[in-house]
PDB file of N, CA and C in Angstrom:
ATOM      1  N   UNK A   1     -15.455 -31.978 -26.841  1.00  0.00           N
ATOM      2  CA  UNK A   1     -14.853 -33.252 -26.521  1.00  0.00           C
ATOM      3  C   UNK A   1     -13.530 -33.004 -25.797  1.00  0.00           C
ATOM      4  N   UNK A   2     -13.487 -33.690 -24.850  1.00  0.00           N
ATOM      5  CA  UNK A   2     -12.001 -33.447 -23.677  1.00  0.00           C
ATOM      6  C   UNK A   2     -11.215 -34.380 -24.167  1.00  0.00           C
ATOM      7  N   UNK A   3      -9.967 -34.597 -24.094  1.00  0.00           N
ATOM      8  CA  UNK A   3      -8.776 -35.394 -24.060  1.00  0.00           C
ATOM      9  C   UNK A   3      -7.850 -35.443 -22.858  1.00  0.00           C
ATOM     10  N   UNK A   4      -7.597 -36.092 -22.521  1.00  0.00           N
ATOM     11  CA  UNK A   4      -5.998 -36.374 -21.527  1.00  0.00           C
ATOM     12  C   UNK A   4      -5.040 -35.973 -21.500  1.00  0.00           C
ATOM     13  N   UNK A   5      -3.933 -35.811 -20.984  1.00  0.00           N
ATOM     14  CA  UNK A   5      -2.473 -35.481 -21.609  1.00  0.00           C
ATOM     15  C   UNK A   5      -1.941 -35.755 -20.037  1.00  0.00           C
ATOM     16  N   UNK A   6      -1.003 -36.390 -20.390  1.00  0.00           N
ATOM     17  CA  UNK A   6      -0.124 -36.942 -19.312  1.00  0.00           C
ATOM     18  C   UNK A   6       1.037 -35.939 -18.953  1.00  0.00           C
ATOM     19  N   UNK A   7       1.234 -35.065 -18.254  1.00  0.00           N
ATOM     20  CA  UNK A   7       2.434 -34.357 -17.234  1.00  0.00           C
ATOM     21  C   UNK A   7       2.993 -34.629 -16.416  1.00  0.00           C
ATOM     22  N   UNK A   8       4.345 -34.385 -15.893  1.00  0.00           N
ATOM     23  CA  UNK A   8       4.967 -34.086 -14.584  1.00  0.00           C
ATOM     24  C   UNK A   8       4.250 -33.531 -13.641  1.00  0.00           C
ATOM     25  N   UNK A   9       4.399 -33.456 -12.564  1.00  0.00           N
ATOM     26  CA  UNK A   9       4.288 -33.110 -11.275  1.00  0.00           C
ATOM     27  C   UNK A   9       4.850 -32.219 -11.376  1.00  0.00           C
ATOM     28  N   UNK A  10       5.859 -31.637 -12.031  1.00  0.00           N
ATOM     29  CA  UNK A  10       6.222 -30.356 -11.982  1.00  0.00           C
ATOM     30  C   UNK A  10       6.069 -29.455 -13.048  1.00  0.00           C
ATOM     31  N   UNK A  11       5.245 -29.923 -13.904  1.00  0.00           N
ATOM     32  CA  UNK A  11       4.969 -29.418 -14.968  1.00  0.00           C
ATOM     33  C   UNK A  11       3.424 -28.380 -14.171  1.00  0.00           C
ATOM     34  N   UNK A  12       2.989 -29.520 -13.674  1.00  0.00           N
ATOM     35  CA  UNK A  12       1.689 -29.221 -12.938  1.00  0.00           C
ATOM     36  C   UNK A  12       1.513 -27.573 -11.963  1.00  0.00           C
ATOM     37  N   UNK A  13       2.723 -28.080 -11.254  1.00  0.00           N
ATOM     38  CA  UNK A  13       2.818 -27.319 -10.282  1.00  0.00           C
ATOM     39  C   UNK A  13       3.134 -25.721 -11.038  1.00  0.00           C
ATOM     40  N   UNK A  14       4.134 -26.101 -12.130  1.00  0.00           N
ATOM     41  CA  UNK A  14       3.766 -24.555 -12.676  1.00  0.00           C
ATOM     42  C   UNK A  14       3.027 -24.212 -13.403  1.00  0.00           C
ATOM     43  N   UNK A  15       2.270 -25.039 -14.296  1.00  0.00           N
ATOM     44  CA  UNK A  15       0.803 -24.457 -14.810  1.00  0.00           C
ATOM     45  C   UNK A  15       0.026 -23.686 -13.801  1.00  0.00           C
ATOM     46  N   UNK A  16      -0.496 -24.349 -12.666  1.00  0.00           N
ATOM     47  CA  UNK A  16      -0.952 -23.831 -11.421  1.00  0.00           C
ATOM     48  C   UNK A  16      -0.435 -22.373 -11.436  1.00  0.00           C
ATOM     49  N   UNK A  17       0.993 -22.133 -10.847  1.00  0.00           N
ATOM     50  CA  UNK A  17       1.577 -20.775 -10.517  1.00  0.00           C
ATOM     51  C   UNK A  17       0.806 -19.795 -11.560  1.00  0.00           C
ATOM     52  N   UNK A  18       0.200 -20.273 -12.758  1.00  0.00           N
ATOM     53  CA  UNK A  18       0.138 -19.032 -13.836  1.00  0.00           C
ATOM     54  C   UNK A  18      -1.760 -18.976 -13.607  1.00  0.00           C
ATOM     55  N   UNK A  19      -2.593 -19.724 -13.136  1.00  0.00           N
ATOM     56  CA  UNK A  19      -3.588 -20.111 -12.642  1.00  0.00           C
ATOM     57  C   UNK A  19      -4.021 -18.452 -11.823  1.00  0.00           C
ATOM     58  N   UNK A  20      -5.615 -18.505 -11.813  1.00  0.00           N
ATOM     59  CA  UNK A  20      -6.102 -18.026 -10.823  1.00  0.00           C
ATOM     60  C   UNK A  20      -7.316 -18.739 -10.079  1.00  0.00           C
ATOM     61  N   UNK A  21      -7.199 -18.049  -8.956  1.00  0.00           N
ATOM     62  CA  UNK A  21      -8.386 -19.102  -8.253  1.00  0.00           C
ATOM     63  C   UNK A  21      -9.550 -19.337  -8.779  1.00  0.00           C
ATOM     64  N   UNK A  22      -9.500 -20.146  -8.954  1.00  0.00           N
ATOM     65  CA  UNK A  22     -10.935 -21.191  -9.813  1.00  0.00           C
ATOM     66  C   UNK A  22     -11.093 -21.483 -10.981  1.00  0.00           C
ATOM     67  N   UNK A  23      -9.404 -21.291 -11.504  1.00  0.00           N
ATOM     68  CA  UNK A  23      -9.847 -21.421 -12.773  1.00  0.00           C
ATOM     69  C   UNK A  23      -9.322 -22.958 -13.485  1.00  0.00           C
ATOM     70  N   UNK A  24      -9.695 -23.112 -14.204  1.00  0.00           N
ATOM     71  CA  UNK A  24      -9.364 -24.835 -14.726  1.00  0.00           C
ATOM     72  C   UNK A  24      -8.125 -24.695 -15.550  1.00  0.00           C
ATOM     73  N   UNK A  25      -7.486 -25.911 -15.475  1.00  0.00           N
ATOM     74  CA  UNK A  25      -6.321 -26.126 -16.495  1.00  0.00           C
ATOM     75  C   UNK A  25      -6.477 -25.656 -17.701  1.00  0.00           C
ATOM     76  N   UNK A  26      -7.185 -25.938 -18.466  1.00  0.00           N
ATOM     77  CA  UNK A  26      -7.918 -25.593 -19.635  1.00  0.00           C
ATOM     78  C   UNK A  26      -8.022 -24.087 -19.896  1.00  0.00           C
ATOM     79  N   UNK A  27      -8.460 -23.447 -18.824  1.00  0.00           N
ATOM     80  CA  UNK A  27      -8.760 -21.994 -18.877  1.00  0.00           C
ATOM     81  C   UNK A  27      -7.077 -21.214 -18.916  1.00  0.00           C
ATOM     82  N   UNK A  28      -6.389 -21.723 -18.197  1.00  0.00           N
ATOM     83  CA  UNK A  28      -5.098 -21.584 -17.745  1.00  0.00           C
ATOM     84  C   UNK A  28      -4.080 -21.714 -19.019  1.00  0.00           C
ATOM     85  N   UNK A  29      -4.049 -22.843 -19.434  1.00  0.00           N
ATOM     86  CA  UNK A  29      -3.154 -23.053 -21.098  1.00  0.00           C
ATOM     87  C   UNK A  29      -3.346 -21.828 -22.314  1.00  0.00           C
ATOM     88  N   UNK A  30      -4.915 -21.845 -22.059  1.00  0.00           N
ATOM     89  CA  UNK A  30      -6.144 -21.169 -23.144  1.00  0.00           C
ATOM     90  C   UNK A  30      -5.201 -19.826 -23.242  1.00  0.00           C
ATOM     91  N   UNK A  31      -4.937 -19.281 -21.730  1.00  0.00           N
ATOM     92  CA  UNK A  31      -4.308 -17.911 -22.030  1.00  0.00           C
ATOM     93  C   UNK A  31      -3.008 -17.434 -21.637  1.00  0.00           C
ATOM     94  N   UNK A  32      -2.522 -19.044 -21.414  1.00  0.00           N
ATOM     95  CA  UNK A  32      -1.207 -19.123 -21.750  1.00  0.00           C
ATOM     96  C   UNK A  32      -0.709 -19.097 -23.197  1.00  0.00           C
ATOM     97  N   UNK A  33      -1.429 -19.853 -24.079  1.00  0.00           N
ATOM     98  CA  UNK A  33      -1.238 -20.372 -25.119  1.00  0.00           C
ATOM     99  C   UNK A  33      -1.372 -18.722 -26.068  1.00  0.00           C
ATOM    100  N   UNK A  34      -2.654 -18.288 -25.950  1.00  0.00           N
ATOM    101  CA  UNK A  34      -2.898 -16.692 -26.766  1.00  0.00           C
ATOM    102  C   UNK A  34      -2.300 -16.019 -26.213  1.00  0.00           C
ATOM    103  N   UNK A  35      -1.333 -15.574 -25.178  1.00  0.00           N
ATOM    104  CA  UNK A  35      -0.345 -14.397 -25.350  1.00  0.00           C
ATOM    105  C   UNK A  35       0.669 -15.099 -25.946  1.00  0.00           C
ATOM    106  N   UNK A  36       1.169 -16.155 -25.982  1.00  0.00           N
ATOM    107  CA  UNK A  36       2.304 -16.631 -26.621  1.00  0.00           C
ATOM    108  C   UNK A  36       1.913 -16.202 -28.364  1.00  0.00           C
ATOM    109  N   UNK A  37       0.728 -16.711 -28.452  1.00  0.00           N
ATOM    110  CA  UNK A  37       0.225 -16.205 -30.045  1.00  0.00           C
ATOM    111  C   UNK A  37       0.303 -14.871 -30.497  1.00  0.00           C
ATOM    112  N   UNK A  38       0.117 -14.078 -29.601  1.00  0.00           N
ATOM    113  CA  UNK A  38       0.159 -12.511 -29.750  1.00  0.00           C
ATOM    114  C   UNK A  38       1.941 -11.898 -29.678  1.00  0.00           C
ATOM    115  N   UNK A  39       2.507 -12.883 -29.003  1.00  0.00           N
ATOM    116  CA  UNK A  39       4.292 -12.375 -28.849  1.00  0.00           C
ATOM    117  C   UNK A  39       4.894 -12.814 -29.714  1.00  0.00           C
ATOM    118  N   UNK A  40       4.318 -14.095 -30.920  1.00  0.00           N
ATOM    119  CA  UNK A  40       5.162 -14.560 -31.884  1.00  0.00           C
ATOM    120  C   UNK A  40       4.582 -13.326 -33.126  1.00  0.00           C
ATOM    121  N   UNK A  41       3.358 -13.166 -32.935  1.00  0.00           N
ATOM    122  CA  UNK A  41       2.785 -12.239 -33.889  1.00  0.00           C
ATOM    123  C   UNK A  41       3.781 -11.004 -33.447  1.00  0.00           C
ATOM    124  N   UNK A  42       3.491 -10.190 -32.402  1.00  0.00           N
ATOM    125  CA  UNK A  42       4.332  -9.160 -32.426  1.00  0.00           C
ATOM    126  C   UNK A  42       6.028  -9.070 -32.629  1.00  0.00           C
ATOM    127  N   UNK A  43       6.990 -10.502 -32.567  1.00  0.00           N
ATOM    128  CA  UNK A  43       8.080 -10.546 -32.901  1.00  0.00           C
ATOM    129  C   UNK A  43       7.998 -10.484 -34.584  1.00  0.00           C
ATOM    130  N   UNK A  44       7.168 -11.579 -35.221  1.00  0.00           N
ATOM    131  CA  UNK A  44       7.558 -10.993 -36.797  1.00  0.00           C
ATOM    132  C   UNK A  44       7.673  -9.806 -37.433  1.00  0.00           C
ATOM    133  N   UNK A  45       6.396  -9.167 -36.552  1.00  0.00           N
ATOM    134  CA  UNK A  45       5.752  -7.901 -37.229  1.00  0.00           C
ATOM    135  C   UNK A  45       6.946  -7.058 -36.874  1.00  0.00           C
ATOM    136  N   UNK A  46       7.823  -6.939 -35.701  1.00  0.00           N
ATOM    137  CA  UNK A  46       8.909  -6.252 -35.371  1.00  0.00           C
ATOM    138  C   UNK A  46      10.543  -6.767 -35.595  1.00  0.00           C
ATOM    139  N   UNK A  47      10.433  -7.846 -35.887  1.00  0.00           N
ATOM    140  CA  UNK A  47      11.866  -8.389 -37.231  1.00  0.00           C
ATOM    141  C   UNK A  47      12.353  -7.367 -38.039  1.00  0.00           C
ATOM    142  N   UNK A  48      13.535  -7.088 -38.051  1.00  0.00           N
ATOM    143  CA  UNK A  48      14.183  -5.898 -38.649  1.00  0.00           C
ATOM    144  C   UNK A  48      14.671  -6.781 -40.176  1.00  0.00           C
ATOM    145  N   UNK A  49      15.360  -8.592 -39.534  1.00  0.00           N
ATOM    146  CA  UNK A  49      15.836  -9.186 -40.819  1.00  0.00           C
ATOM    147  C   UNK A  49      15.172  -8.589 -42.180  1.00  0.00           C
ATOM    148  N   UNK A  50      16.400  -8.233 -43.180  1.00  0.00           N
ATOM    149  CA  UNK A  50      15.821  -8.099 -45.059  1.00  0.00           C
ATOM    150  C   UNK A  50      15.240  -6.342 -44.869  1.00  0.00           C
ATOM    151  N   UNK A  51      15.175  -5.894 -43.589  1.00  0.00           N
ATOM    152  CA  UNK A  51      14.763  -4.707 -43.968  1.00  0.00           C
ATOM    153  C   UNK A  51      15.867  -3.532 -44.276  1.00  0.00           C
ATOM    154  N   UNK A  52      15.822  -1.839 -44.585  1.00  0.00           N
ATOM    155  CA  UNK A  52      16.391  -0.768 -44.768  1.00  0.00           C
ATOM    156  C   UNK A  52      16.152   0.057 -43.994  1.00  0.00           C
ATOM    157  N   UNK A  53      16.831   1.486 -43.905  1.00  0.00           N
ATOM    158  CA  UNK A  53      16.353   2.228 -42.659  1.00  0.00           C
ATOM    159  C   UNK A  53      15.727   3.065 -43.680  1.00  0.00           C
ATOM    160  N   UNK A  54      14.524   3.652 -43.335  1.00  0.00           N
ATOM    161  CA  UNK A  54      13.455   5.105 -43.832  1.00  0.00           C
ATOM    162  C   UNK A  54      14.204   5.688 -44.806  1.00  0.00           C
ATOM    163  N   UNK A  55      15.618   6.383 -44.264  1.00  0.00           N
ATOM    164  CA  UNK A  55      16.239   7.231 -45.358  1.00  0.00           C
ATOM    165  C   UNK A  55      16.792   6.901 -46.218  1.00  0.00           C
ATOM    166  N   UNK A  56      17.303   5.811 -46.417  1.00  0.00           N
ATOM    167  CA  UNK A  56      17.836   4.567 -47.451  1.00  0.00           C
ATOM    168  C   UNK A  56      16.682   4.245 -48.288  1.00  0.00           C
ATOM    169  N   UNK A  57      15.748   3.751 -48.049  1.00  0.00           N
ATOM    170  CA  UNK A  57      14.484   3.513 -49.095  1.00  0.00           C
ATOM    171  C   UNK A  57      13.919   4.818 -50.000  1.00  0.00           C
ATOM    172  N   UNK A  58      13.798   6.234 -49.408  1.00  0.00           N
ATOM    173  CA  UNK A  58      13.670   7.239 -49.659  1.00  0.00           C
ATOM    174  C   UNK A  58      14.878   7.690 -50.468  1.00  0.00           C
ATOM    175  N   UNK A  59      15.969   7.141 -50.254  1.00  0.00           N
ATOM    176  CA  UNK A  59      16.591   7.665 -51.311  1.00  0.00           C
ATOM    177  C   UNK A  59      16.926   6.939 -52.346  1.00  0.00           C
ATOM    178  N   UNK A  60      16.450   5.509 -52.279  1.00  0.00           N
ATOM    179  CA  UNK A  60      16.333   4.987 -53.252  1.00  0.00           C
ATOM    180  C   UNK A  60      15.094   5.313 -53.972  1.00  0.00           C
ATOM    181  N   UNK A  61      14.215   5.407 -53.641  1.00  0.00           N
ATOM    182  CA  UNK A  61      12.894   5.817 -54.398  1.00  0.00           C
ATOM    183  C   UNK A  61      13.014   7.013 -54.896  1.00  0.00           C
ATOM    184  N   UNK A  62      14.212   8.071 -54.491  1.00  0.00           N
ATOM    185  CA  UNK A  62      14.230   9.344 -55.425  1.00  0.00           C
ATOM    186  C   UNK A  62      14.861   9.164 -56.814  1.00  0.00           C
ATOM    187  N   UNK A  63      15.639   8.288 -56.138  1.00  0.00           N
ATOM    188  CA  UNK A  63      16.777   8.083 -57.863  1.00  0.00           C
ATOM    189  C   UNK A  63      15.907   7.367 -58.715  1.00  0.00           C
ATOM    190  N   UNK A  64      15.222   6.537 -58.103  1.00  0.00           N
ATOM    191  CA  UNK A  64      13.906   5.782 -59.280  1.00  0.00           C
ATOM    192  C   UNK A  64      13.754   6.113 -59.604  1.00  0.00           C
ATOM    193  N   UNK A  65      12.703   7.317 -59.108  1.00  0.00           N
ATOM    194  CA  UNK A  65      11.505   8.049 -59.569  1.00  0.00           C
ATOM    195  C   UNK A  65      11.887   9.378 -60.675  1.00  0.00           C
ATOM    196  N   UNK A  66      13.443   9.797 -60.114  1.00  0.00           N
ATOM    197  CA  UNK A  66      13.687  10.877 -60.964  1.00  0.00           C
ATOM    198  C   UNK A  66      14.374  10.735 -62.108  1.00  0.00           C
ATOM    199  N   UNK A  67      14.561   9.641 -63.089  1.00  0.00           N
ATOM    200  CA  UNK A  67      15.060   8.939 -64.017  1.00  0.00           C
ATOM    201  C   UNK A  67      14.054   9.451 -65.236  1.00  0.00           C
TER     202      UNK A  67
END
């Protein structure tokens, strides 16, 4: 089932720019839309926020462990 969506004229014009020949709006968003999905995925996964560096965890896990 298709739907509508109302744009600019210049909204248009750069959807197009990301376009290849023959391909439909639809096709165009489709893989606009999944690399954007894949760059928010790869920013979390690479978020440093709440983390430690390697040798800091390791040396916390020695003093744990050797208690």
């Amino acid at each position: 089932m298709n739907t509508t969506i109302s744009i600019s004229k210049e909204t248009k014009e750069q959807i197009i720019q990301f376009g290849n020949k023959g391909e439909t709006y639809d096709k165009i968003l489709e893989r606009i839309l999944g690399s954007l999905k894949e760059r928010q995925i790869q920013e979390i996964l690479m978020d440093e926020r709440g983390t430690i560096p390697i040798k800091e965890a390791l040396d916390r896990a020695k003093k744990r462990w050797l208690k």
